[in-house]
N, C-alpha and C. Protein backbone atom coordinates (compact mmCIF):
# COMPACT_ATOMS: atom_id res chain seq x y z
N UNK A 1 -60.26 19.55 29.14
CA UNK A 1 -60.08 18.57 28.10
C UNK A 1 -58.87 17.73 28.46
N UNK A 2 -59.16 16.64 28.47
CA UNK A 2 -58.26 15.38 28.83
C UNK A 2 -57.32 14.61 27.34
N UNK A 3 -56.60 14.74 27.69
CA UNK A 3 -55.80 13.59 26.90
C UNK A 3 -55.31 12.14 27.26
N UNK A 4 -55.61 11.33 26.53
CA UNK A 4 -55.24 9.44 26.82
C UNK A 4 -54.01 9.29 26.22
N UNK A 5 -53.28 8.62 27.17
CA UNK A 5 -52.22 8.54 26.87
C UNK A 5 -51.76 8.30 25.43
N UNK A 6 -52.24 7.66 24.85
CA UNK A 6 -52.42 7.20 23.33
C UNK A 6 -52.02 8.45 22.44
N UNK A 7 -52.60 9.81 23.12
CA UNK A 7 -52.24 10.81 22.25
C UNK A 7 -51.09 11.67 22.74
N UNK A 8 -50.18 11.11 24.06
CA UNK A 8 -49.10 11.77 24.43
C UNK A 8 -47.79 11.71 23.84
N UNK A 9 -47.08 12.35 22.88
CA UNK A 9 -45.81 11.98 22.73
C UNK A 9 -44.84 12.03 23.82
N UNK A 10 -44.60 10.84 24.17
CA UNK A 10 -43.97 10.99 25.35
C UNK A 10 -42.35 11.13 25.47
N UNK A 11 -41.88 11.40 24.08
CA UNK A 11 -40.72 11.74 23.66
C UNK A 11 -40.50 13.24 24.17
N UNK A 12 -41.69 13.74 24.05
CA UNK A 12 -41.31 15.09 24.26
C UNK A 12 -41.23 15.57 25.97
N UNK A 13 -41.07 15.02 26.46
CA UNK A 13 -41.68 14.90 28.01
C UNK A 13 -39.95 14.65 28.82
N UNK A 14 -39.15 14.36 28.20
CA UNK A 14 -37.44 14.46 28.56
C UNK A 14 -37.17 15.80 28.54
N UNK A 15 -35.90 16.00 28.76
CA UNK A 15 -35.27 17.09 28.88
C UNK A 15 -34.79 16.96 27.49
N UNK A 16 -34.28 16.45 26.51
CA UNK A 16 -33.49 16.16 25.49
C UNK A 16 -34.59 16.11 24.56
N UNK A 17 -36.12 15.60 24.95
CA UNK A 17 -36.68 15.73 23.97
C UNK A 17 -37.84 17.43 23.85
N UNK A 18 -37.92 18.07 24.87
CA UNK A 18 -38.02 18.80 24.89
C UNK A 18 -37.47 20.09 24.38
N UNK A 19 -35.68 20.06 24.19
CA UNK A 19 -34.87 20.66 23.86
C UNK A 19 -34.78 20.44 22.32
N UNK A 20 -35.19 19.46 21.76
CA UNK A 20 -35.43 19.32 20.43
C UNK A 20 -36.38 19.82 19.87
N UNK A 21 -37.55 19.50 20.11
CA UNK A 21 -38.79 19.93 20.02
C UNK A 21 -38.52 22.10 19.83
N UNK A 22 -37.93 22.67 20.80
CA UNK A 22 -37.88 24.05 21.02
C UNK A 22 -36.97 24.18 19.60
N UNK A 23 -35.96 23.19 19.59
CA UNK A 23 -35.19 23.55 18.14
C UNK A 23 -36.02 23.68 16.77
N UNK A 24 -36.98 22.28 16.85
CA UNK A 24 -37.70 22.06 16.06
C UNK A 24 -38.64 23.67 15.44
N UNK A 25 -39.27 23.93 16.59
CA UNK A 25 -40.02 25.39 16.71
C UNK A 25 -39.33 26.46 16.16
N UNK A 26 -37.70 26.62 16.59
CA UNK A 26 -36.81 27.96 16.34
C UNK A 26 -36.83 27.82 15.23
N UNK A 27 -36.50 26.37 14.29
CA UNK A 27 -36.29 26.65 13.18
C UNK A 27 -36.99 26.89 12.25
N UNK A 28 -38.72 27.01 12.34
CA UNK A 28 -39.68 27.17 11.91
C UNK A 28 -40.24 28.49 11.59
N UNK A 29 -39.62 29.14 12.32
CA UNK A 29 -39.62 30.77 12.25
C UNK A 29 -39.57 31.32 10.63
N UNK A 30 -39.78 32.50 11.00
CA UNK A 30 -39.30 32.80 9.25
C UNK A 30 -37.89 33.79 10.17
N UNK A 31 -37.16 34.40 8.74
CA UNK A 31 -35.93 34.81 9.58
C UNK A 31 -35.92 36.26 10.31
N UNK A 32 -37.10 37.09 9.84
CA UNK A 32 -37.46 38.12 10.25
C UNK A 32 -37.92 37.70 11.90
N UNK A 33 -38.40 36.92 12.23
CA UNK A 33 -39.26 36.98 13.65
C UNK A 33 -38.14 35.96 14.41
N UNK A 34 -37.17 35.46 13.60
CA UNK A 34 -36.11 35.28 14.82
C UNK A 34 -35.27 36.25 15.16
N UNK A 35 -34.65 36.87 14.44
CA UNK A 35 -34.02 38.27 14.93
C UNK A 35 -35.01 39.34 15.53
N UNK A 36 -36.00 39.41 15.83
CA UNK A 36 -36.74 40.25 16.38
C UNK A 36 -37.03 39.55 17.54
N UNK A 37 -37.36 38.05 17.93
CA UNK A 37 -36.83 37.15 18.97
C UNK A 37 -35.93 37.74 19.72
N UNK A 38 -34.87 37.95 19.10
CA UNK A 38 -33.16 37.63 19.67
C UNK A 38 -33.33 39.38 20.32
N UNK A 39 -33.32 40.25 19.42
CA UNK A 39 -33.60 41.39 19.81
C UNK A 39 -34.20 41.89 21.11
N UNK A 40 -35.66 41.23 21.47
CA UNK A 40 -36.17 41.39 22.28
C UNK A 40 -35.84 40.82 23.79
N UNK A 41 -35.13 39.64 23.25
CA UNK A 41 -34.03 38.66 24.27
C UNK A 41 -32.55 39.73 25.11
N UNK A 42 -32.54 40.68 23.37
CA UNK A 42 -31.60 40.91 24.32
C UNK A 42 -31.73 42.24 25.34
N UNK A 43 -32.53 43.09 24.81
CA UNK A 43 -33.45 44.01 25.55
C UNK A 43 -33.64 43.67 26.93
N UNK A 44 -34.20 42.32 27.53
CA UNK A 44 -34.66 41.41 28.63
C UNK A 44 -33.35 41.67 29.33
N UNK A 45 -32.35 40.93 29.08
CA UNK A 45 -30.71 40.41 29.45
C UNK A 45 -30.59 41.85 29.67
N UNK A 46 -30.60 42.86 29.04
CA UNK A 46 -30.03 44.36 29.50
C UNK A 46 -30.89 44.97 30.68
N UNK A 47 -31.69 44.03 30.71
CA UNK A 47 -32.74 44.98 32.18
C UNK A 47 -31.67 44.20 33.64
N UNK A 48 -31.21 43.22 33.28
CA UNK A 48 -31.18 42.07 34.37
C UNK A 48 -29.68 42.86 35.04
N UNK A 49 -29.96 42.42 36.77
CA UNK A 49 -28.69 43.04 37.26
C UNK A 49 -27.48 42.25 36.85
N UNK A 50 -26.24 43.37 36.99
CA UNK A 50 -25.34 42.33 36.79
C UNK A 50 -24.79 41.71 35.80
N UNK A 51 -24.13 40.92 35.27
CA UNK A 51 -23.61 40.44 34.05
C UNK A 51 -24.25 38.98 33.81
N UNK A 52 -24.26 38.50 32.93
CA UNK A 52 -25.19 36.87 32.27
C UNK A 52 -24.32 36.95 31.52
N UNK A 53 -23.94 35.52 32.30
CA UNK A 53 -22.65 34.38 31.29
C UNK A 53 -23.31 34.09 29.83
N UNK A 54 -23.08 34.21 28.77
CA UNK A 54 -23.70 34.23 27.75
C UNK A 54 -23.74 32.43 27.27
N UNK A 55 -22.38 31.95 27.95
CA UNK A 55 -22.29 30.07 27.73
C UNK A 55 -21.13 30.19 28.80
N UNK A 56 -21.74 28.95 29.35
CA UNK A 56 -21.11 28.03 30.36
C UNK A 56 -20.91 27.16 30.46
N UNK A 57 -20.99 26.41 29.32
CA UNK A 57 -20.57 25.27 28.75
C UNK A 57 -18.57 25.23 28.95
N UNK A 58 -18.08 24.29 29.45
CA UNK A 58 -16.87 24.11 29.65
C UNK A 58 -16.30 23.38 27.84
N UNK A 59 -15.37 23.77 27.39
CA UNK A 59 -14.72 23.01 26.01
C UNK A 59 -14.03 21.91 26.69
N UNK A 60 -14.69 20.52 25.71
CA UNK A 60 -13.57 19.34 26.11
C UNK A 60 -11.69 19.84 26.03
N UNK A 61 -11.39 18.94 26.74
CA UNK A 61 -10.02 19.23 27.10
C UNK A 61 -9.18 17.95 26.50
């Protein structure tokens, strides 16, 4: 099944709009199945070798 462009939001097709869109989704959750999300997230992160920077985002200076 094909789609024409006509029906592409092509907003969502960025990096920025993509990243919205996923926000859009998270926040749609009810609050039970995001903490069971996060839970299972963090289960994942505890298999992984090694340590995961949790943010790496630098603070303006």
């Amino acid at each position: 099944m094909s789609q024409s462009d006509d029906d592409i939001d092509w907003s969502l097709t960025t990096f920025e709009g993509v990243r919205i869109e996923q926000m859009r989704r998270w926040a749609e959750l009810p609050l039970d199945r995001i903490v069971a999300a996060l839970e299972e997230m963090e289960q994942y992160a505890a298999r992984l070798p090694g340590k995961v920077p949790v943010n790496t985002k630098q603070e303006p200076s």
